[in-house]
Protein backbone atom coordinates (compact mmCIF):
# COMPACT_ATOMS: atom_id res chain seq x y z
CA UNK A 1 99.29 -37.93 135.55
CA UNK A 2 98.02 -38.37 139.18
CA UNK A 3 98.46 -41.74 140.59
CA UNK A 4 96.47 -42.30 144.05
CA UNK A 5 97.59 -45.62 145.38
CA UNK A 6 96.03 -47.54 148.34
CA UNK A 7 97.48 -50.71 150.24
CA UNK A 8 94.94 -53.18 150.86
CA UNK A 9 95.44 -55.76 153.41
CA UNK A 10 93.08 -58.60 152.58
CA UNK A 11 93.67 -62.42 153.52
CA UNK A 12 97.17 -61.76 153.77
CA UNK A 13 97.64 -60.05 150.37
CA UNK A 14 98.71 -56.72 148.76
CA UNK A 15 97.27 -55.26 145.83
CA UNK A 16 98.08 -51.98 144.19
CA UNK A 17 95.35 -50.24 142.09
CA UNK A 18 96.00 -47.19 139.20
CA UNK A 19 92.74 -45.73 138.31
CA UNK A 20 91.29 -48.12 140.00
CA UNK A 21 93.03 -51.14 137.93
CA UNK A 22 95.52 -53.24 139.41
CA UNK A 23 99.24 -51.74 138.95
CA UNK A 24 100.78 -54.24 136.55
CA UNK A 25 97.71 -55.20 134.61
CA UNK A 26 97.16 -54.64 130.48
CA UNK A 27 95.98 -51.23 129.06
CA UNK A 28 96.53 -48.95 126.02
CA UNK A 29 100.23 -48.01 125.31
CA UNK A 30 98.66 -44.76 123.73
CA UNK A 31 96.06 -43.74 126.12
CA UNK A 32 96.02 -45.81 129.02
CA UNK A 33 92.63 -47.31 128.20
CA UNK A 34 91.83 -50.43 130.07
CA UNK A 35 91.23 -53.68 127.91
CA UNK A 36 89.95 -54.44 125.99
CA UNK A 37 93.12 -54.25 123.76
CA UNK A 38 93.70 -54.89 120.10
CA UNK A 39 96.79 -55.01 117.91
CA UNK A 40 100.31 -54.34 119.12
CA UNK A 41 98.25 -53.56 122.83
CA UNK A 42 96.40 -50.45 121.50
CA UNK A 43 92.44 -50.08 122.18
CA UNK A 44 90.42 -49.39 118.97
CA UNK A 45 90.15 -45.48 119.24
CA UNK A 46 93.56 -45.01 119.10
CA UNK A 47 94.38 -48.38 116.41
CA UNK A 48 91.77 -46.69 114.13
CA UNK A 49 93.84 -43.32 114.53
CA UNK A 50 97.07 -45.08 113.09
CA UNK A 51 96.10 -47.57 110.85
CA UNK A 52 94.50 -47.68 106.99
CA UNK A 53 93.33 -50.26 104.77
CA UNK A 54 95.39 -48.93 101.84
CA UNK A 55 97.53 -46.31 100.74
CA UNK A 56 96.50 -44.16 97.50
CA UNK A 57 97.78 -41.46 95.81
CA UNK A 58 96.25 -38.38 94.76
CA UNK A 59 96.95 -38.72 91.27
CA UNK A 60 97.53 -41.41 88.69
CA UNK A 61 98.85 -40.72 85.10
CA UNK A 62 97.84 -42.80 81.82
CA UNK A 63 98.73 -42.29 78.26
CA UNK A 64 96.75 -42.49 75.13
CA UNK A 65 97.57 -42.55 71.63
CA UNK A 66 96.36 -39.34 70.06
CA UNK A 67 96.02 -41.03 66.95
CA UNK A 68 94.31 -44.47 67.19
CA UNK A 69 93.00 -43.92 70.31
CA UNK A 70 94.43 -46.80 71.80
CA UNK A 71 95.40 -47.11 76.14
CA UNK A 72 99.09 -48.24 77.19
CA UNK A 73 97.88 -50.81 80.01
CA UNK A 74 101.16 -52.83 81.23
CA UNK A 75 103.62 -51.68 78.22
CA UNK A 76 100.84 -52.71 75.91
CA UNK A 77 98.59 -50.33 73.87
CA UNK A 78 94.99 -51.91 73.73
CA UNK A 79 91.38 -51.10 73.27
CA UNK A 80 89.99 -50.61 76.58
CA UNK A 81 86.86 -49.38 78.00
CA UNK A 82 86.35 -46.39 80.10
CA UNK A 83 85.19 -48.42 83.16
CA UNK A 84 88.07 -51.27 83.08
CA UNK A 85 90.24 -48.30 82.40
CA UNK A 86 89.56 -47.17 85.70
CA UNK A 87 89.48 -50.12 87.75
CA UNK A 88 92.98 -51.23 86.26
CA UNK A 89 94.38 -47.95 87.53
CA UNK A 90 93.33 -47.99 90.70
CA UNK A 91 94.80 -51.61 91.02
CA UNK A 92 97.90 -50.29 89.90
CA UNK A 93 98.30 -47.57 92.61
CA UNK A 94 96.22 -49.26 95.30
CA UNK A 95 99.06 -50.45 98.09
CA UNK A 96 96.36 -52.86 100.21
CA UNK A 97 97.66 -53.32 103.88
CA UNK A 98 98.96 -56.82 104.69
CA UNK A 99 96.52 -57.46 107.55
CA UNK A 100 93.50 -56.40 105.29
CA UNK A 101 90.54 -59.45 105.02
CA UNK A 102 87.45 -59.19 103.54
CA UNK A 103 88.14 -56.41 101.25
CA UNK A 104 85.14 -54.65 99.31
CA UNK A 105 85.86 -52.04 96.92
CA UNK A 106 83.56 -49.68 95.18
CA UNK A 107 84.49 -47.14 92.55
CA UNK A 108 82.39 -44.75 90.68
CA UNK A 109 84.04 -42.06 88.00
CA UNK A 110 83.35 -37.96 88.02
CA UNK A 111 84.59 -36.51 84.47
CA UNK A 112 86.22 -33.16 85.06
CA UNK A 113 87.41 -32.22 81.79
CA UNK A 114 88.84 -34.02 78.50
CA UNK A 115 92.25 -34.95 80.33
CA UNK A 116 91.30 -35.15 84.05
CA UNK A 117 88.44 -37.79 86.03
CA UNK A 118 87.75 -37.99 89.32
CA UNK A 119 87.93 -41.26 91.01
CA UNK A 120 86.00 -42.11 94.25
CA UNK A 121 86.55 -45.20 96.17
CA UNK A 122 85.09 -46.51 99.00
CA UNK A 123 86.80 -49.46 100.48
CA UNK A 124 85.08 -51.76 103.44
CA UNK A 125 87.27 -54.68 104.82
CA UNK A 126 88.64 -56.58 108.39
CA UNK A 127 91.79 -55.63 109.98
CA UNK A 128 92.93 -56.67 113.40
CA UNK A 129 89.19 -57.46 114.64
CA UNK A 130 87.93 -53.95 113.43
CA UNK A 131 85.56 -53.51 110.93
CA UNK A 132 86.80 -50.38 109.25
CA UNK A 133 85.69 -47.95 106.03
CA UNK A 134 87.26 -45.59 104.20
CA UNK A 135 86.80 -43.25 101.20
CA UNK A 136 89.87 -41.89 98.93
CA UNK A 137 89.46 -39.93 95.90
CA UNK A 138 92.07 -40.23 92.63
CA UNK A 139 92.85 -37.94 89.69
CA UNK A 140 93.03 -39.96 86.99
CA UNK A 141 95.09 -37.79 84.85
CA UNK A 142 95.21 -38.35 80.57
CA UNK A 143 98.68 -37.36 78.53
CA UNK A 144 98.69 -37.88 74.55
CA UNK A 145 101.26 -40.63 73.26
CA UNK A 146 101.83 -42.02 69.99
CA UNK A 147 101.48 -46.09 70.34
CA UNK A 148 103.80 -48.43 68.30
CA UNK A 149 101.48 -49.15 65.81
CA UNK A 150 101.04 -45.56 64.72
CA UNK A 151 104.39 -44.79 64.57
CA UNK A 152 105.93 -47.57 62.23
CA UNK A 153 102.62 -46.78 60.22
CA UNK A 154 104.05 -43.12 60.19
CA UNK A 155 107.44 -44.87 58.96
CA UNK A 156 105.53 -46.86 56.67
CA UNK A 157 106.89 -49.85 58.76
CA UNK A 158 106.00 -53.38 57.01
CA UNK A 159 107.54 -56.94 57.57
CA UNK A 160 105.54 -58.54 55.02
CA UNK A 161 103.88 -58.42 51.38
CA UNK A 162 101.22 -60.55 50.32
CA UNK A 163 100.91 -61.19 46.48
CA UNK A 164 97.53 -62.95 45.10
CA UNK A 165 97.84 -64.29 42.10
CA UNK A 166 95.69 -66.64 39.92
CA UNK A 167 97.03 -69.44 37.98
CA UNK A 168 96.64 -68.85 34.05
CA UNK A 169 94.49 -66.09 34.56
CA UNK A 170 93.46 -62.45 35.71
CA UNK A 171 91.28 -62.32 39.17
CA UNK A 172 88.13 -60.67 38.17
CA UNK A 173 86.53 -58.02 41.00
CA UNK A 174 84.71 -60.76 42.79
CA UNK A 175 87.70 -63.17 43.63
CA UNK A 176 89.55 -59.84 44.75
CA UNK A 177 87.04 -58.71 47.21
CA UNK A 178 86.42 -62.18 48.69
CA UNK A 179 89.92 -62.74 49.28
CA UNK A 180 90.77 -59.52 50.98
CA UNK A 181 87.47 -59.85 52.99
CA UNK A 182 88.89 -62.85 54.57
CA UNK A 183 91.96 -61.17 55.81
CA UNK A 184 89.01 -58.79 57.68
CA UNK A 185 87.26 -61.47 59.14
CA UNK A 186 91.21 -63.29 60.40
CA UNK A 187 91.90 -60.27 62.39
CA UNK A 188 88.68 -59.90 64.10
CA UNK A 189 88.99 -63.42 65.26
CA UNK A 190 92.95 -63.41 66.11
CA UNK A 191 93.81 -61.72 69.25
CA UNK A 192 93.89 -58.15 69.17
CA UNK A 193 98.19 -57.63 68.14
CA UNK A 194 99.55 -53.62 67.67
CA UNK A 195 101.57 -55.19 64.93
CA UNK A 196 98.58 -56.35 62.87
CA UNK A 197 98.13 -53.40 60.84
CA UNK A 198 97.94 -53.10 56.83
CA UNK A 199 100.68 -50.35 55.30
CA UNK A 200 99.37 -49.98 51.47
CA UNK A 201 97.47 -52.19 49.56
CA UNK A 202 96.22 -52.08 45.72
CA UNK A 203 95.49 -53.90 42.62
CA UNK A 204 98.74 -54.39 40.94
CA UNK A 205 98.97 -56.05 37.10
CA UNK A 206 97.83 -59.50 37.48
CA UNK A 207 96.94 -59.47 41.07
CA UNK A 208 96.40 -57.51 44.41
CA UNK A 209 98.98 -56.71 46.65
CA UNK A 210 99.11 -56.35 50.75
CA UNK A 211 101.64 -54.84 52.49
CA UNK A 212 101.57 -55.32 55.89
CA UNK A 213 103.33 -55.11 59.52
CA UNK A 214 103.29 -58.97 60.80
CA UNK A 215 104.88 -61.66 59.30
CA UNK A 216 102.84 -63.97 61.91
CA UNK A 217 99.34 -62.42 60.02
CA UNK A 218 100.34 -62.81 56.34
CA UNK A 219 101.77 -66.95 56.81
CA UNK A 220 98.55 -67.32 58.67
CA UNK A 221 96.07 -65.71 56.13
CA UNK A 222 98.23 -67.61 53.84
CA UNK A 223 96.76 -71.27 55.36
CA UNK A 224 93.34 -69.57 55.46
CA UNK A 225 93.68 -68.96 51.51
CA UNK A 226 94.84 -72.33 50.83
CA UNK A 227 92.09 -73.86 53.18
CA UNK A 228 88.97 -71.75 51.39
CA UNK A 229 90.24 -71.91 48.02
CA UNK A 230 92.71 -74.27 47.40
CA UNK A 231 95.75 -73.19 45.13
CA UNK A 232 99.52 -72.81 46.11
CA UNK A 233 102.13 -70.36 48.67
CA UNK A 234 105.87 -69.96 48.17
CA UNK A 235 107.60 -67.87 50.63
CA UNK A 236 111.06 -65.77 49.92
CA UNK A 237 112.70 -63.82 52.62
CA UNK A 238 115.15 -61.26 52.29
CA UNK A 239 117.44 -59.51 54.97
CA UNK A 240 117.50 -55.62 55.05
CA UNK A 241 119.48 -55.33 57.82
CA UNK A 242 121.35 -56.07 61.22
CA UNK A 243 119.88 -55.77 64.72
CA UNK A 244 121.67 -56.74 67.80
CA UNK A 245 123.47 -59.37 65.97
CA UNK A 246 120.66 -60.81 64.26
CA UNK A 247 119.24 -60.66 60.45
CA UNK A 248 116.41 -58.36 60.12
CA UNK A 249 114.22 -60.01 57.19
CA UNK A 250 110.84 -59.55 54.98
CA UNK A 251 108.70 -61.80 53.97
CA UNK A 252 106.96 -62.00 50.27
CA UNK A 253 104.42 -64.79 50.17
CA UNK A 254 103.14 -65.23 46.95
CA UNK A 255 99.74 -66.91 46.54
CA UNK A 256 98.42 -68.23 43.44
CA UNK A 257 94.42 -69.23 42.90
CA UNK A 258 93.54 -72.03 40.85
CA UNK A 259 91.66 -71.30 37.95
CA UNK A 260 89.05 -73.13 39.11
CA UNK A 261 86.64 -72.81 42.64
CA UNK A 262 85.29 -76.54 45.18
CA UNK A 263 81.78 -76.90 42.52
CA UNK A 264 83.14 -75.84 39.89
CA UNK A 265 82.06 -78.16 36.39
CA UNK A 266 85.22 -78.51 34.77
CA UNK A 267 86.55 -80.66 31.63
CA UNK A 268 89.50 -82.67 31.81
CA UNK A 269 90.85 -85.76 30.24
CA UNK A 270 87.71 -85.57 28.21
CA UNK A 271 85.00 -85.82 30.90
CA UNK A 272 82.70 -83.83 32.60
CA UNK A 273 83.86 -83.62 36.57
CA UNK A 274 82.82 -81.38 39.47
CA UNK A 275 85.41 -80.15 42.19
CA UNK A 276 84.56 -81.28 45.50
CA UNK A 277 87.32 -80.45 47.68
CA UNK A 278 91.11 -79.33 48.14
CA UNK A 279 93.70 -82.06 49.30
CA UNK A 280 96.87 -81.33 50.63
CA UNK A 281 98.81 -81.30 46.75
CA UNK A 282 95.81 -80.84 44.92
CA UNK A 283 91.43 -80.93 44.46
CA UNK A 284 89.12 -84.46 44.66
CA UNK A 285 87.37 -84.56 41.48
CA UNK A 286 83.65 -86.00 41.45
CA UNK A 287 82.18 -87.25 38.16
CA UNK A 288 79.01 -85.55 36.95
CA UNK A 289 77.73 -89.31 35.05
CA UNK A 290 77.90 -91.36 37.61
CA UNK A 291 79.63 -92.17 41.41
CA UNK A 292 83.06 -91.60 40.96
CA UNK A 293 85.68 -89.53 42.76
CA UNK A 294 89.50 -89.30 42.33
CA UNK A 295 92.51 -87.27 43.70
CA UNK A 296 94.33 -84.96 40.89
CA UNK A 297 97.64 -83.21 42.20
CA UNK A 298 97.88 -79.22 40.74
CA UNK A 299 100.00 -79.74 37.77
CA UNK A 300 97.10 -82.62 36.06
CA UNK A 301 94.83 -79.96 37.08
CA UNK A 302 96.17 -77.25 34.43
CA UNK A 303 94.74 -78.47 31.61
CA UNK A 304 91.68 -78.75 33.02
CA UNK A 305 89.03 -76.14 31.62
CA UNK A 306 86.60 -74.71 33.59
CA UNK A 307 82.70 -75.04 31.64
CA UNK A 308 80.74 -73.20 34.65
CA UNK A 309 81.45 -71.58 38.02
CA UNK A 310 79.70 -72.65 40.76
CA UNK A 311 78.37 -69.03 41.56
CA UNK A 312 76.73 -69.29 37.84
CA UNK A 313 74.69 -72.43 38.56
CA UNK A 314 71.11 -72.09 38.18
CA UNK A 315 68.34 -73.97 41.12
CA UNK A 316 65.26 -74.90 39.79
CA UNK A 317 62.34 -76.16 40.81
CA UNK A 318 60.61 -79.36 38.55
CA UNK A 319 57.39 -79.40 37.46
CA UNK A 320 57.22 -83.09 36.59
CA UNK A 321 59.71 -85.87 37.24
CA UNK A 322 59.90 -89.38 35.77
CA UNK A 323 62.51 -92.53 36.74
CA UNK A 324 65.27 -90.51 34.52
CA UNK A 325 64.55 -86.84 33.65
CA UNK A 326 62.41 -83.72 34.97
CA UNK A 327 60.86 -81.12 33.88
CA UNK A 328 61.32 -77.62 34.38
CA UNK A 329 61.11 -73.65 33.55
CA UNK A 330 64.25 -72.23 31.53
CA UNK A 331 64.90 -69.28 33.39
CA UNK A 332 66.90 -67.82 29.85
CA UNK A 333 63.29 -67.95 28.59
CA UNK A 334 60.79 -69.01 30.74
CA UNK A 335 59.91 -71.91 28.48
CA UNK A 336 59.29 -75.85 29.62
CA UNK A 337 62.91 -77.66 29.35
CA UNK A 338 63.52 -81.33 29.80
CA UNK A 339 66.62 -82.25 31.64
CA UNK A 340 68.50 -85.99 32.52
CA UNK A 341 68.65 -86.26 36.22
CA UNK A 342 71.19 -86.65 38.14
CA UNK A 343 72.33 -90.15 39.42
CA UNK A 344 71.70 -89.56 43.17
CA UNK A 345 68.89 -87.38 42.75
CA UNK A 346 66.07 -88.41 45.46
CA UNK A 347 63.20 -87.30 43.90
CA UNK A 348 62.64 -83.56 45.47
CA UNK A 349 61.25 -80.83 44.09
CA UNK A 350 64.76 -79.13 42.89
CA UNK A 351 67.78 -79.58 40.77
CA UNK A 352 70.85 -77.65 40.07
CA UNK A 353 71.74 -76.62 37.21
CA UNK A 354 75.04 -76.02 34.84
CA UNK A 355 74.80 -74.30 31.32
CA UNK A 356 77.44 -76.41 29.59
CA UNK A 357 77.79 -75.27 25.98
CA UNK A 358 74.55 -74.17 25.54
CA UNK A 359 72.72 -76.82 27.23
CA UNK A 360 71.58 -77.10 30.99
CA UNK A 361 73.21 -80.26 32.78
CA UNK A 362 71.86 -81.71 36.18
CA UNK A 363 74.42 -81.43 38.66
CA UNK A 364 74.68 -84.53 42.30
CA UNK A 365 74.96 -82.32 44.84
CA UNK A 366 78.21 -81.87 47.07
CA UNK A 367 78.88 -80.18 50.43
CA UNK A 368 79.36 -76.54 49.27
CA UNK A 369 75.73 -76.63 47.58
CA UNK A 370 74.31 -77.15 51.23
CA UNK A 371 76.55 -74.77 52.18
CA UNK A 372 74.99 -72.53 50.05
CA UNK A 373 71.39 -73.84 51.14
């Protein structure tokens, strides 16, 4: 490079220009460029040459299960969209410089084939004073696996049985299906968990039985049963092995049913009683006569004898109603019956009713018939 250099004499001072700058002053350690100057003394043509607001790679691998379907995001195998899918890759690759503030990013997917999508980003952001953009483009490449869940179901893999039972009798079809429909509805509202899976199930003599791969799901549908229909648990474990020092065991949790269901009309100790709830070590009994409710722990309750389920009771609506009795259409035979009300009846239109031995009884009304409602 050509320097020209002239001596000035002006007021008793020397000044030395390059390029017509003064010798000594700031400029560009790349080009030369006269301020103004931005990071690390470089102008912005050549900081925009040598800097970037991230570093991506060209490609990115995932796996999914070929089997379930299922995405290994952060050594878990989940459910996942295709468009979080694609932003949680690019997070995983995307190395963001230090300096960046500001930062917009925009992605939008091109599907090239079953395994391999196109990735465009565009990213917009602050760095050193310089608004900058960029665009970058990512394979986002798919490779089969097999996910945990699918392989110990392979295996036939299980840590725990589940045995439902009923106390002094056989489960009919109804009990079975509304029982194992609540272990449906526990899963959807638990968090999603590989190991929540079901092995084999069947009806079995006397029962149903579950088999399946958490220990965690079958104690907690256990409290669910117990909750919704009252009756009893008793756990056994049993070891089937060693792992790194440690007992590997499986759970069997038995639950029994009562023979009875919460609105149930039941006799015992030679009265007429309704069930209106589960306690802790047994049901709360409500008297059908009149106001009166006690607590009855599981063992009193085996003698008692179920007269009519509450899925059998029969709402009707009364034709005529005096201060103690209504009248109403039998629906065995269409014909006008007369019935004694019940004691907190409140003078509405409708009654339940239980067919006790042949005859109808009015039934007071407890929480599961609004339930029902």
């Amino acid at each position: 490079m050509r320097i020209l250099t002239r001596i000035l004499k002006a007021g008793g001072k020397t000044a030395r220009t390059v390029k017509g700058m003064e010798l000594g002053g700031d400029f560009c350690i790349i080009c030369g460029s006269p301020p103004p100057l931005l990071h690390e003394r470089m102008c912005e043509s050549c900081l925009r040459q040598r800097i970037t607001l991230a570093e991506i790679p060209s490609t990115v691998q995932h796996l999914r299960c070929a089997r379930c379907g299922l995405v290994e995001v952060q050594g878990r195998w989940i459910e996942i969209a295709e468009e979080d899918l694609w932003e949680e890759l690019t997070q995983r690759v995307l190395k963001v410089h230090e300096d960046v503030r500001n930062l917009n990013i925009s992605l939008s997917s091109q599907r090239v084939d079953d395994r391999n999508t196109r990735l465009h980003l565009e990213l917009i952001a602050d760095i050193h004073g310089m608004h900058m953009h960029e665009e970058h483009q990512i394979l986002a490449r798919m490779s089969n696996g097999v996910c945990l869940t699918c392989t110990r179901r392979a295996g036939n893999y299980f840590e725990a049985t589940v045995q439902l039972r009923s106390a002094g009798r056989r489960l009919d079809e109804f009990e079975l299906v509304e029982m194992r429909g609540s272990l449906d509805s526990l899963i959807a509202e638990m968090q999603p968990d590989p190991m929540f899976f079901i092995t084999d199930e069947g009806q079995v003599q006397g029962g149903y039985d579950v088999v399946m791969g958490s220990k965690a799901l079958a104690r907690t549908w256990g409290r669910r049963l117990m909750q919704r229909w009252g009756g009893q648990v008793k756990e056994t474990n049993s070891v089937v092995g060693r792992k790194d020092g440690a007992d590997l065991t499986r759970l069997t949790l038995l639950y029994r049913r009562p023979a009875y269901d919460v609105g149930d009309v039941v006799r015992w100790k030679d009265d007429l009683w309704r069930i209106s709830s589960w306690s802790n070590d047994g049901a709360v009994l409500s008297k059908i006569k009149f106001s009166q409710r006690t607590g009855v722990s599981w063992r009193d309750l085996e003698k008692a004898q179920v007269l009519c389920r509450q899925r059998d009771h029969e709402v009707v609506e009364l034709l005529n109603v005096d201060s103690s009795a209504g009248e109403f259409l039998d629906p065995r035979n269409w014909r006008t019956s007369t019935v004694r009300l019940p004691y907190d009846h409140q003078g509405d239109g409708s009654v339940r009713l239980a067919e006790v031995e042949g005859e109808w009884l009015a039934l007071q009304r407890l929480s599961v018939d609004k339930e029902e409602e």
